[in-house]
PDB file of N, CA and C in Angstrom:
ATOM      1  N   UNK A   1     -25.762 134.807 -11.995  1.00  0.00           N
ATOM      2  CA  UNK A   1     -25.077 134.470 -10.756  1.00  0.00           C
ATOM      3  C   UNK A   1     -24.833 132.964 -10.711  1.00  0.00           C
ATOM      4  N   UNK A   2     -23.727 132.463 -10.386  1.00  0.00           N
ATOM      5  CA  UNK A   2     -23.372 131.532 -10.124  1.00  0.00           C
ATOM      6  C   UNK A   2     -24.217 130.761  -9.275  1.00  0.00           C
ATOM      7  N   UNK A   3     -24.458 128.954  -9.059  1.00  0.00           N
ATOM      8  CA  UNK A   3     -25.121 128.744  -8.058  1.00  0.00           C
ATOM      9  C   UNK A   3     -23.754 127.957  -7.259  1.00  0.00           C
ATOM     10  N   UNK A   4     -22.883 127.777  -7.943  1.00  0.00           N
ATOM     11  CA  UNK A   4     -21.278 127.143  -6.793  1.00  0.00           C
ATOM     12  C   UNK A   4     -20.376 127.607  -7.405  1.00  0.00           C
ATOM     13  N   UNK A   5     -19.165 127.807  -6.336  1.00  0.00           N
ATOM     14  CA  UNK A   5     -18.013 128.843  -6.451  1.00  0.00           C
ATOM     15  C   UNK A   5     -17.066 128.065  -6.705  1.00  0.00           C
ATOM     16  N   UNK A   6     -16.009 128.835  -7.465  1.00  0.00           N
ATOM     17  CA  UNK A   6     -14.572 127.853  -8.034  1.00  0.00           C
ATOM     18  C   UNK A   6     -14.079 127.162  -6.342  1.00  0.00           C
ATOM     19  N   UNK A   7     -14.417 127.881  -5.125  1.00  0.00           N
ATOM     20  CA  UNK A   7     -14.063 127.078  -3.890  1.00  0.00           C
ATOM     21  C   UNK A   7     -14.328 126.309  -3.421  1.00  0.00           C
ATOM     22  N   UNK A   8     -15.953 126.037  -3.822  1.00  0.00           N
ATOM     23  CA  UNK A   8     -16.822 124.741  -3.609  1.00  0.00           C
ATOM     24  C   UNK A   8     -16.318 123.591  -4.914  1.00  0.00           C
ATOM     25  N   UNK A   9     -16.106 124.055  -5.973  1.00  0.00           N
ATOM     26  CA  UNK A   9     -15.320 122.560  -6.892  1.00  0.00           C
ATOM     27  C   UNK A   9     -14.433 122.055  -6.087  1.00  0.00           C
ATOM     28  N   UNK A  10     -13.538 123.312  -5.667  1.00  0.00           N
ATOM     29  CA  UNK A  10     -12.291 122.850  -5.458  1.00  0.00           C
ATOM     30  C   UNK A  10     -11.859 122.518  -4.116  1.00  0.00           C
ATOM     31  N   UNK A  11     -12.809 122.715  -2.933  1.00  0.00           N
ATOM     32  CA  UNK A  11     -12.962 121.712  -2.170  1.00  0.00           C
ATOM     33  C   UNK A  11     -13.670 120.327  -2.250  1.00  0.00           C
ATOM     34  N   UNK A  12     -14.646 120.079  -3.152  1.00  0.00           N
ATOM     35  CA  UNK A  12     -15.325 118.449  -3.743  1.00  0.00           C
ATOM     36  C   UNK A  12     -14.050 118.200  -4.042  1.00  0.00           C
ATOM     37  N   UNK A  13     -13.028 118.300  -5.062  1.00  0.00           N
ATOM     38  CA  UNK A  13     -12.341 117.627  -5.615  1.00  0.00           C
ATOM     39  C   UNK A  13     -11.242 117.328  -4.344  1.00  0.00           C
ATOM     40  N   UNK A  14     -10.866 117.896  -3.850  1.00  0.00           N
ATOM     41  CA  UNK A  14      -9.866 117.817  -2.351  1.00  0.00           C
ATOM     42  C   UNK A  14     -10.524 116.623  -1.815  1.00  0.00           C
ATOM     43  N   UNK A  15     -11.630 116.738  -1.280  1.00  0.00           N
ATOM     44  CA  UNK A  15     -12.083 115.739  -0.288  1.00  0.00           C
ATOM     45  C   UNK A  15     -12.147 114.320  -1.398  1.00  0.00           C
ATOM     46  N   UNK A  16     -12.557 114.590  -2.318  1.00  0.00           N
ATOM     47  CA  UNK A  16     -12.479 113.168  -3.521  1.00  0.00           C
ATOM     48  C   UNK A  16     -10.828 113.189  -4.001  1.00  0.00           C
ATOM     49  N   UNK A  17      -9.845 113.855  -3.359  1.00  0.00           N
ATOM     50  CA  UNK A  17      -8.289 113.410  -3.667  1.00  0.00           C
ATOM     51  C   UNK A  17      -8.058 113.405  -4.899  1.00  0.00           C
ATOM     52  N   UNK A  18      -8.664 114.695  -5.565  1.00  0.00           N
ATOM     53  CA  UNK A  18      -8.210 114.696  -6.827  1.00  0.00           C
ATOM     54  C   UNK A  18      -7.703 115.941  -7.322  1.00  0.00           C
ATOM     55  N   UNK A  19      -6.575 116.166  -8.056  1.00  0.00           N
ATOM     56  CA  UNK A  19      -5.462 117.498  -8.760  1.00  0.00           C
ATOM     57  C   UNK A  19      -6.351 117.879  -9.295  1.00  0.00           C
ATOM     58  N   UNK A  20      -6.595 118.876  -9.044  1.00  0.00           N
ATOM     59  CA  UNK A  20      -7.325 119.450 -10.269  1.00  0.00           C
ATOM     60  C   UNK A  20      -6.304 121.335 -10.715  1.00  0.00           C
ATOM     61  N   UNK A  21      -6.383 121.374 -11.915  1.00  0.00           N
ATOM     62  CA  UNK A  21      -5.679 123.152 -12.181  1.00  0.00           C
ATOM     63  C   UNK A  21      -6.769 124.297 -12.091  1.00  0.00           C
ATOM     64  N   UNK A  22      -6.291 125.393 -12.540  1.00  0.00           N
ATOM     65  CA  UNK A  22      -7.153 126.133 -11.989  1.00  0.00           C
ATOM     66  C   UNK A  22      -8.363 126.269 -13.319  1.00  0.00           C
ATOM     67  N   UNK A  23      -7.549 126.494 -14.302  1.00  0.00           N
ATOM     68  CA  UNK A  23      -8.277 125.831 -15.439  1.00  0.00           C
ATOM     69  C   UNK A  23      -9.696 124.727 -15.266  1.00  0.00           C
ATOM     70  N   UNK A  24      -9.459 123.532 -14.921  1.00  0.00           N
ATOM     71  CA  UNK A  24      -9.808 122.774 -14.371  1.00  0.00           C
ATOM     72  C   UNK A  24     -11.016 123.307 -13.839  1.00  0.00           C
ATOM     73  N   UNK A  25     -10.372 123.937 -12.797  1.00  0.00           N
ATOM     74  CA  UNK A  25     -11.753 124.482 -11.585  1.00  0.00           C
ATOM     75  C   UNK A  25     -12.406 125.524 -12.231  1.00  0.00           C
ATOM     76  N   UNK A  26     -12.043 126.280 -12.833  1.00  0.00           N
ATOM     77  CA  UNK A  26     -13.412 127.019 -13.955  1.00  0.00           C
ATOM     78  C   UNK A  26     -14.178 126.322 -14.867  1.00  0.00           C
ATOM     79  N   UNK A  27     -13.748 125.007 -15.356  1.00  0.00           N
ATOM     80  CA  UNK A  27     -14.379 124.492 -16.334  1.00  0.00           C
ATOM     81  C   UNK A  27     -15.582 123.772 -15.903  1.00  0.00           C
ATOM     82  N   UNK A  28     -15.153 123.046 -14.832  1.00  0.00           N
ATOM     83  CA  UNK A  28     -16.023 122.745 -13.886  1.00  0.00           C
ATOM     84  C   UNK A  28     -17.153 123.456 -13.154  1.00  0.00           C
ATOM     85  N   UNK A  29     -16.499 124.135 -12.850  1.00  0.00           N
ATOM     86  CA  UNK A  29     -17.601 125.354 -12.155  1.00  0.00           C
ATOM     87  C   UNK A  29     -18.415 125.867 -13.021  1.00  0.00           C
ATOM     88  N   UNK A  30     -18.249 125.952 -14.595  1.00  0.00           N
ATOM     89  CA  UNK A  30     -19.006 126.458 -15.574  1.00  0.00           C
ATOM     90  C   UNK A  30     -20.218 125.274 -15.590  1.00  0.00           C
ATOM     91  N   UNK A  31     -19.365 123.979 -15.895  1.00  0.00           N
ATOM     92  CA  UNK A  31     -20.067 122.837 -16.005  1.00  0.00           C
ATOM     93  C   UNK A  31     -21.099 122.168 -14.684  1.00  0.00           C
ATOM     94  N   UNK A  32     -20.717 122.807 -14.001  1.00  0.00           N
ATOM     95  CA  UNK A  32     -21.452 122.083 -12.987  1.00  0.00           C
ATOM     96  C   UNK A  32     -22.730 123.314 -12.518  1.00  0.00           C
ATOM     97  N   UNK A  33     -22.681 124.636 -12.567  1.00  0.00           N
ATOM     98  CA  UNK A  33     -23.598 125.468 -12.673  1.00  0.00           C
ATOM     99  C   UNK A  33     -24.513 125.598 -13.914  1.00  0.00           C
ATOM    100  N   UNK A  34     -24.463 124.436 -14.922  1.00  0.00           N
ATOM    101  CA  UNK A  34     -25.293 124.202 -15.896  1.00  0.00           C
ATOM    102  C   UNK A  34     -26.146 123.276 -15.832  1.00  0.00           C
ATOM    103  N   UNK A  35     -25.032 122.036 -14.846  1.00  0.00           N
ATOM    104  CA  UNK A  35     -26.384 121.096 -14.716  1.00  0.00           C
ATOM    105  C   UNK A  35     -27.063 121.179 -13.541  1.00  0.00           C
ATOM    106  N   UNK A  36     -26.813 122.293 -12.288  1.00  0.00           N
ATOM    107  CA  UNK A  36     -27.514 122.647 -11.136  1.00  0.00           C
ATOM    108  C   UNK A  36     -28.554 123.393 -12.010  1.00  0.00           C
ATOM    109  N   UNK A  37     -28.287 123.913 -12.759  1.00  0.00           N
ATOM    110  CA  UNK A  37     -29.503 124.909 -13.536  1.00  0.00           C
ATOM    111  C   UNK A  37     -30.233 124.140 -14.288  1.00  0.00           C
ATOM    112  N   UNK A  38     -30.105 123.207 -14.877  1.00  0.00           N
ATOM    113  CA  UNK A  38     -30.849 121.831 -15.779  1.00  0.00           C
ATOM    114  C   UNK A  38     -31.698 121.472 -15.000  1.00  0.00           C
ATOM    115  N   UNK A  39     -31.269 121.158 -13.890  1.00  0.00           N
ATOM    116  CA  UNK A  39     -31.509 120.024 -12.473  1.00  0.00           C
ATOM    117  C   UNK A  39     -33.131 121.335 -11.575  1.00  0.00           C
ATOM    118  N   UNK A  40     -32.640 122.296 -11.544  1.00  0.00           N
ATOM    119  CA  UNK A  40     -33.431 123.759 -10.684  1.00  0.00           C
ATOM    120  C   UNK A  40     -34.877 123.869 -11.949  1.00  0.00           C
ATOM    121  N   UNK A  41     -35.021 123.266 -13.241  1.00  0.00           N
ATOM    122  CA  UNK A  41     -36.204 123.565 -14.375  1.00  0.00           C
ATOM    123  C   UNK A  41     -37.121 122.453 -13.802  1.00  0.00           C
ATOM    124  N   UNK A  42     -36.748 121.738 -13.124  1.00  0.00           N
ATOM    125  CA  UNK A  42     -37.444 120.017 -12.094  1.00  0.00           C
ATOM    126  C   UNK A  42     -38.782 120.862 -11.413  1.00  0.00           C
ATOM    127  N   UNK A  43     -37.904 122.195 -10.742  1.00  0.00           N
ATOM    128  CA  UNK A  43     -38.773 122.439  -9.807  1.00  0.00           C
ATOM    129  C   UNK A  43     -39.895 123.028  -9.870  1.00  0.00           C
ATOM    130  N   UNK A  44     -39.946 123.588 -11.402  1.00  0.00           N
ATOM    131  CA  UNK A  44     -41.496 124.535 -12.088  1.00  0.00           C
ATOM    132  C   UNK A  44     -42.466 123.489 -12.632  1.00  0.00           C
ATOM    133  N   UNK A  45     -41.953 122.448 -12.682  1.00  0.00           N
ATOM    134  CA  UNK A  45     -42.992 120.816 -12.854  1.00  0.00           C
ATOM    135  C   UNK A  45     -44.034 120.991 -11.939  1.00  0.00           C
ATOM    136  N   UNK A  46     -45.487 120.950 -12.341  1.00  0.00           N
ATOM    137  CA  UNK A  46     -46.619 120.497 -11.274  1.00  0.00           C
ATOM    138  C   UNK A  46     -47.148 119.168 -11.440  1.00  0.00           C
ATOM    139  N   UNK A  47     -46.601 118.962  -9.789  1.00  0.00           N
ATOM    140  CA  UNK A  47     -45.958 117.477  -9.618  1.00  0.00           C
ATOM    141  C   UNK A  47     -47.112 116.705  -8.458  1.00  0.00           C
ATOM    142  N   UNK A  48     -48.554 118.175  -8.217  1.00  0.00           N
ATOM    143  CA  UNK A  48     -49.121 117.327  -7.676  1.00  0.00           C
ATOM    144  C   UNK A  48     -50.152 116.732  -7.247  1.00  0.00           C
ATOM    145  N   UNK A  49     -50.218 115.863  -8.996  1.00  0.00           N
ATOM    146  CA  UNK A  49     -51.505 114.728  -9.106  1.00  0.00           C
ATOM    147  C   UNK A  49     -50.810 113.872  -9.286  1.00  0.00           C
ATOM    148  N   UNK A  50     -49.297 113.950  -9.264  1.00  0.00           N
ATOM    149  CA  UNK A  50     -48.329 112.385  -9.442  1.00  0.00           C
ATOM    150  C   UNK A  50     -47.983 111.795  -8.458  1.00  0.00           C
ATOM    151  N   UNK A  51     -48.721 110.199  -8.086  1.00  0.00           N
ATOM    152  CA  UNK A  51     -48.242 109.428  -7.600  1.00  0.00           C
ATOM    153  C   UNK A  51     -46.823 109.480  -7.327  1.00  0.00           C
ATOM    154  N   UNK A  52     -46.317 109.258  -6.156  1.00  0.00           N
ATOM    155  CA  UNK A  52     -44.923 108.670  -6.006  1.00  0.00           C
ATOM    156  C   UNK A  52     -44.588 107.528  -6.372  1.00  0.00           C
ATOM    157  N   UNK A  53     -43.310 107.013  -6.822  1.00  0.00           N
ATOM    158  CA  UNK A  53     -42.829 105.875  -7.149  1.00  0.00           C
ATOM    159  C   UNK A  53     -42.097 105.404  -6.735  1.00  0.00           C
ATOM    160  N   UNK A  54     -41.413 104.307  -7.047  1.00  0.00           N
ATOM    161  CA  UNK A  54     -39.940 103.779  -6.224  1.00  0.00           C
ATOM    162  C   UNK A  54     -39.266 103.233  -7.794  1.00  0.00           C
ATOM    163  N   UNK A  55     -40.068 103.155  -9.261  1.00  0.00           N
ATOM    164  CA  UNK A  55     -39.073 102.611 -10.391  1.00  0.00           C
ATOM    165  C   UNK A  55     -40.377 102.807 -11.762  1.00  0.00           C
ATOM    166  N   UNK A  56     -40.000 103.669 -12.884  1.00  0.00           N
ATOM    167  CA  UNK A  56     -40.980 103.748 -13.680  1.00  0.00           C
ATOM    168  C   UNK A  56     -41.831 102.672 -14.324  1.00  0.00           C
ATOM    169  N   UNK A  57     -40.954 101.539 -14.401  1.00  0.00           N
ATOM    170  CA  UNK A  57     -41.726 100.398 -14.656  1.00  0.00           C
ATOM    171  C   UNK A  57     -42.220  99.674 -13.811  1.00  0.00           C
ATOM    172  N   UNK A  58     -43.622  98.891 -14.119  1.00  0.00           N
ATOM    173  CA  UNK A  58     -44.339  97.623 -13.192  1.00  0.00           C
ATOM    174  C   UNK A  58     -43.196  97.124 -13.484  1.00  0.00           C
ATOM    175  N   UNK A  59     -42.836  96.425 -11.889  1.00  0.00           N
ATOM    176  CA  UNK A  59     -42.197  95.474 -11.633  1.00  0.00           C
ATOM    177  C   UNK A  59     -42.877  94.327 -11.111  1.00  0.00           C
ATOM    178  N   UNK A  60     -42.331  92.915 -11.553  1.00  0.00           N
ATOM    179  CA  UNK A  60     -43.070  91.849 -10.684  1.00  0.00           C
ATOM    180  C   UNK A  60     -42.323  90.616 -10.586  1.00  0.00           C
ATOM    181  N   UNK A  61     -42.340  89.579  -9.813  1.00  0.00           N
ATOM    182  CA  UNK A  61     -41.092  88.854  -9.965  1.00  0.00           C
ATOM    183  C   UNK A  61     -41.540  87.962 -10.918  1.00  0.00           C
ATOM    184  N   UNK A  62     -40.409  87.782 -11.128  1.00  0.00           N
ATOM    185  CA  UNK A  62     -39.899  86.878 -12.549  1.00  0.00           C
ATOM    186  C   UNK A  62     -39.705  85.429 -12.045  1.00  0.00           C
ATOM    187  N   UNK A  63     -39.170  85.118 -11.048  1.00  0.00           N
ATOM    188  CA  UNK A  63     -38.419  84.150 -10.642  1.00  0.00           C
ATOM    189  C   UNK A  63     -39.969  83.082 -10.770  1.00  0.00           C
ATOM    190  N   UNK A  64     -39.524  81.651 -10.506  1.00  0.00           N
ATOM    191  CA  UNK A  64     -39.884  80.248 -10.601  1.00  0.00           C
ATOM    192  C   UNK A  64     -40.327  80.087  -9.299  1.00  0.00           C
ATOM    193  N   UNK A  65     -41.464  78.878  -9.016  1.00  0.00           N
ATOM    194  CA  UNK A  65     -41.673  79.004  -8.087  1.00  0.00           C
ATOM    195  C   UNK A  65     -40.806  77.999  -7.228  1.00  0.00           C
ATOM    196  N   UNK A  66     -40.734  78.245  -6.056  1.00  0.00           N
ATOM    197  CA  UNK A  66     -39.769  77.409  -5.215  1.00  0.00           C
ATOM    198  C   UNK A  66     -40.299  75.844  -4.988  1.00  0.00           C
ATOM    199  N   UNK A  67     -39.991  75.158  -5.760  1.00  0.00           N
ATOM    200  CA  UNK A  67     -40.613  73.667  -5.150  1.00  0.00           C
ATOM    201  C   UNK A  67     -39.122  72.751  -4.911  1.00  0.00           C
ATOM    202  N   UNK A  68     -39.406  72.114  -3.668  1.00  0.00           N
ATOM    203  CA  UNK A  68     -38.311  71.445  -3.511  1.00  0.00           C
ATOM    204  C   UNK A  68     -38.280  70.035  -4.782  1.00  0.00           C
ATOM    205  N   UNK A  69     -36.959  69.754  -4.868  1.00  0.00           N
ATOM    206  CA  UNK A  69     -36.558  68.774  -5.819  1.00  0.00           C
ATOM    207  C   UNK A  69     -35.358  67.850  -5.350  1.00  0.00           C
ATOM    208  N   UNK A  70     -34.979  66.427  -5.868  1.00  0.00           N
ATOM    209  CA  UNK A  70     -34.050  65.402  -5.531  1.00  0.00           C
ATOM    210  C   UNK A  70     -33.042  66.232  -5.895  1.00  0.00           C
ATOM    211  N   UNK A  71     -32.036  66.100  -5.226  1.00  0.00           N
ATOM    212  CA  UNK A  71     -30.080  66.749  -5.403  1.00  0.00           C
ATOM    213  C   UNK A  71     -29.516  65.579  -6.282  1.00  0.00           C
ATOM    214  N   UNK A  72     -28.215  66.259  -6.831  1.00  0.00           N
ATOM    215  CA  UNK A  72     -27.703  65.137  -7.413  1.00  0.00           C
ATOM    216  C   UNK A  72     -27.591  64.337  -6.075  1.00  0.00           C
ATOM    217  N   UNK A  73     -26.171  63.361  -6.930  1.00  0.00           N
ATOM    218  CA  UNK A  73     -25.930  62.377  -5.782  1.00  0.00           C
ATOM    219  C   UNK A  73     -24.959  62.541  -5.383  1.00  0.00           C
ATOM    220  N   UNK A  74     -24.356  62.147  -4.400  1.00  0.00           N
ATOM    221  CA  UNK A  74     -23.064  62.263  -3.412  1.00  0.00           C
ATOM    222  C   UNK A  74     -22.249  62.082  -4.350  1.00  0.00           C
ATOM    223  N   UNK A  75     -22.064  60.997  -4.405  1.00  0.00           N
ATOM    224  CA  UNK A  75     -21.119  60.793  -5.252  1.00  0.00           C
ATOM    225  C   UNK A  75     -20.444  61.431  -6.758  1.00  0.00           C
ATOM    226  N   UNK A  76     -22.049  61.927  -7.649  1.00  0.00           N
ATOM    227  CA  UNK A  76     -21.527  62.635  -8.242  1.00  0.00           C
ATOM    228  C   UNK A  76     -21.131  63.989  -8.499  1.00  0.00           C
ATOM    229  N   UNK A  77     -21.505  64.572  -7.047  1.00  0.00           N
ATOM    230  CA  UNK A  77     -20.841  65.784  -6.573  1.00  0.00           C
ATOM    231  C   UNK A  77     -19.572  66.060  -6.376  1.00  0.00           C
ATOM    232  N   UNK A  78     -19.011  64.620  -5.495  1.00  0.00           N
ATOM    233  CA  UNK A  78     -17.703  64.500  -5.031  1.00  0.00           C
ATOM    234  C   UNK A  78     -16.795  63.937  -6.153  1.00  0.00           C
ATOM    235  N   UNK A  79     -17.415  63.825  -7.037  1.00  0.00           N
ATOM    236  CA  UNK A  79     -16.713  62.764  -8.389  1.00  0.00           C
ATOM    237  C   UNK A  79     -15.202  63.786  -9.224  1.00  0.00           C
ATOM    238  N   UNK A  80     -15.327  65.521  -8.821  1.00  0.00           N
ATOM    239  CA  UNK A  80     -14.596  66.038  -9.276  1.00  0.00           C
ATOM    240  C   UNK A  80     -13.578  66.927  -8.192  1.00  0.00           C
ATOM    241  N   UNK A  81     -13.838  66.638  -6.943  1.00  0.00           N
ATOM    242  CA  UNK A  81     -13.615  67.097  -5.656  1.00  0.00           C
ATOM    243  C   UNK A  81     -11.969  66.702  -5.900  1.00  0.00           C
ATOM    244  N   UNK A  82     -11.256  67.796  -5.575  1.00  0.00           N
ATOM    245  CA  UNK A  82      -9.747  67.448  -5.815  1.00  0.00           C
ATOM    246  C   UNK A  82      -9.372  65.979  -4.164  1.00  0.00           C
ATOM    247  N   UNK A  83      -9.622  66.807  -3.656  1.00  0.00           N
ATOM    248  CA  UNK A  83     -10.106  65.726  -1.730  1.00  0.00           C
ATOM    249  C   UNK A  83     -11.197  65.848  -1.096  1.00  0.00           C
ATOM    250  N   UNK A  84     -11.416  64.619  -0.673  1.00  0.00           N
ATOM    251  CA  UNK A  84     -12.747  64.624  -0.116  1.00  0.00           C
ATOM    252  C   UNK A  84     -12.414  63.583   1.228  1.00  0.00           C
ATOM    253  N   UNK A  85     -13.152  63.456   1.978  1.00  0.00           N
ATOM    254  CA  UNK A  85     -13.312  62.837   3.240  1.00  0.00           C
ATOM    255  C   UNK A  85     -15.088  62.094   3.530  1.00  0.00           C
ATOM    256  N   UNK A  86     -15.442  61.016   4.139  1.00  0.00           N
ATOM    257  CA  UNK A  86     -16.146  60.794   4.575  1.00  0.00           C
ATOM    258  C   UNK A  86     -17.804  61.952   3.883  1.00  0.00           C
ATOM    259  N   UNK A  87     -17.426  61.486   2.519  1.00  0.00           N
ATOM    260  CA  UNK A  87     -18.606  62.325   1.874  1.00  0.00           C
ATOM    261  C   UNK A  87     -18.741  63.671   2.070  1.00  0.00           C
ATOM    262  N   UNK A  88     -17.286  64.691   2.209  1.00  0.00           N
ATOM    263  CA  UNK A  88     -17.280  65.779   2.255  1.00  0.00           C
ATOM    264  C   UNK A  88     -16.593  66.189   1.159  1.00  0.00           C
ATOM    265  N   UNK A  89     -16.134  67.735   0.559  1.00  0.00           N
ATOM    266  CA  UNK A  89     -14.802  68.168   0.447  1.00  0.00           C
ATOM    267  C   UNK A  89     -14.138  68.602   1.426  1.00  0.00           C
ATOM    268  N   UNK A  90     -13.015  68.688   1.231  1.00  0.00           N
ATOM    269  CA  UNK A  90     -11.761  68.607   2.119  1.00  0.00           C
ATOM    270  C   UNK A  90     -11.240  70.162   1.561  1.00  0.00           C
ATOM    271  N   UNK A  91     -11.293  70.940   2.721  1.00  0.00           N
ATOM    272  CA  UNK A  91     -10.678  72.284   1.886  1.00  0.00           C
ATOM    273  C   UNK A  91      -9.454  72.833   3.197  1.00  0.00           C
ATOM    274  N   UNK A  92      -8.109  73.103   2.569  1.00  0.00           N
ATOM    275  CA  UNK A  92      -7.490  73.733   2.898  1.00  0.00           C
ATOM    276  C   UNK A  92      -7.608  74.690   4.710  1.00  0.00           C
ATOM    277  N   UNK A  93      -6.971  74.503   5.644  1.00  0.00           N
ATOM    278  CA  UNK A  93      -7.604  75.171   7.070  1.00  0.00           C
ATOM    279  C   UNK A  93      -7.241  76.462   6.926  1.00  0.00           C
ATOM    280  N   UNK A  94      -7.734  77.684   6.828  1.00  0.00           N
ATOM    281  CA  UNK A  94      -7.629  79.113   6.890  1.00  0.00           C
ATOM    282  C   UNK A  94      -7.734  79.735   7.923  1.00  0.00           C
ATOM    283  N   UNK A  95      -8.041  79.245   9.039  1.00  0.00           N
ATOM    284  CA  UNK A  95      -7.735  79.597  10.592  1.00  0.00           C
ATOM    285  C   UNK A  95      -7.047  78.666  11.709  1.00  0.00           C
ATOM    286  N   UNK A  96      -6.449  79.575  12.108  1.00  0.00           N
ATOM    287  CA  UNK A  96      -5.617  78.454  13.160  1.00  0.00           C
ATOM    288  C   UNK A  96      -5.932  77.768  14.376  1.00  0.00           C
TER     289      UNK A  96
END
């Protein structure tokens, strides 16, 4: 027995705006009741002395630690600034 019908492809593919033939919608329907059945062998797993997870690997951060530090300098920030103003850049007004 089937676990989805050539009507259920072929409404997914409607709502995702996509042609599909009828061809199409059997191949699919073959294909997609194989991996609902792949997906349904999950559920004969005894699953419970396993911890839950959120990612199979320890994760931990990587990153550096945050210490503040001197910036360049004004000047050589602004040194490639197409316009600048009063130690700013100068950018183009995009609202009126």
């Amino acid at each position: 027995m089937s676990r989805i019908s050539k009507d259920q492809v072929k409404h997914v593919a409607h709502l995702a705006r996509l042609a599909i033939s009828e061809e199409e919608a059997e191949m699919f329907t073959s294909q997609l009741d194989a991996i609902i059945s792949f997906a349904e062998q999950l559920n004969e797993l005894d699953t419970d002395h396993v911890q839950p997870t959120t990612h199979v690997l320890h994760m931990k951060n990587v990153m550096r630690e945050d210490v503040p530090k001197e910036g360049l300098p004004v000047e050589e920030v602004l040194k490639n600034a197409p316009d600048q103003k009063g130690g700013q850049v100068r950018v183009p007004t995009i609202l009126e």
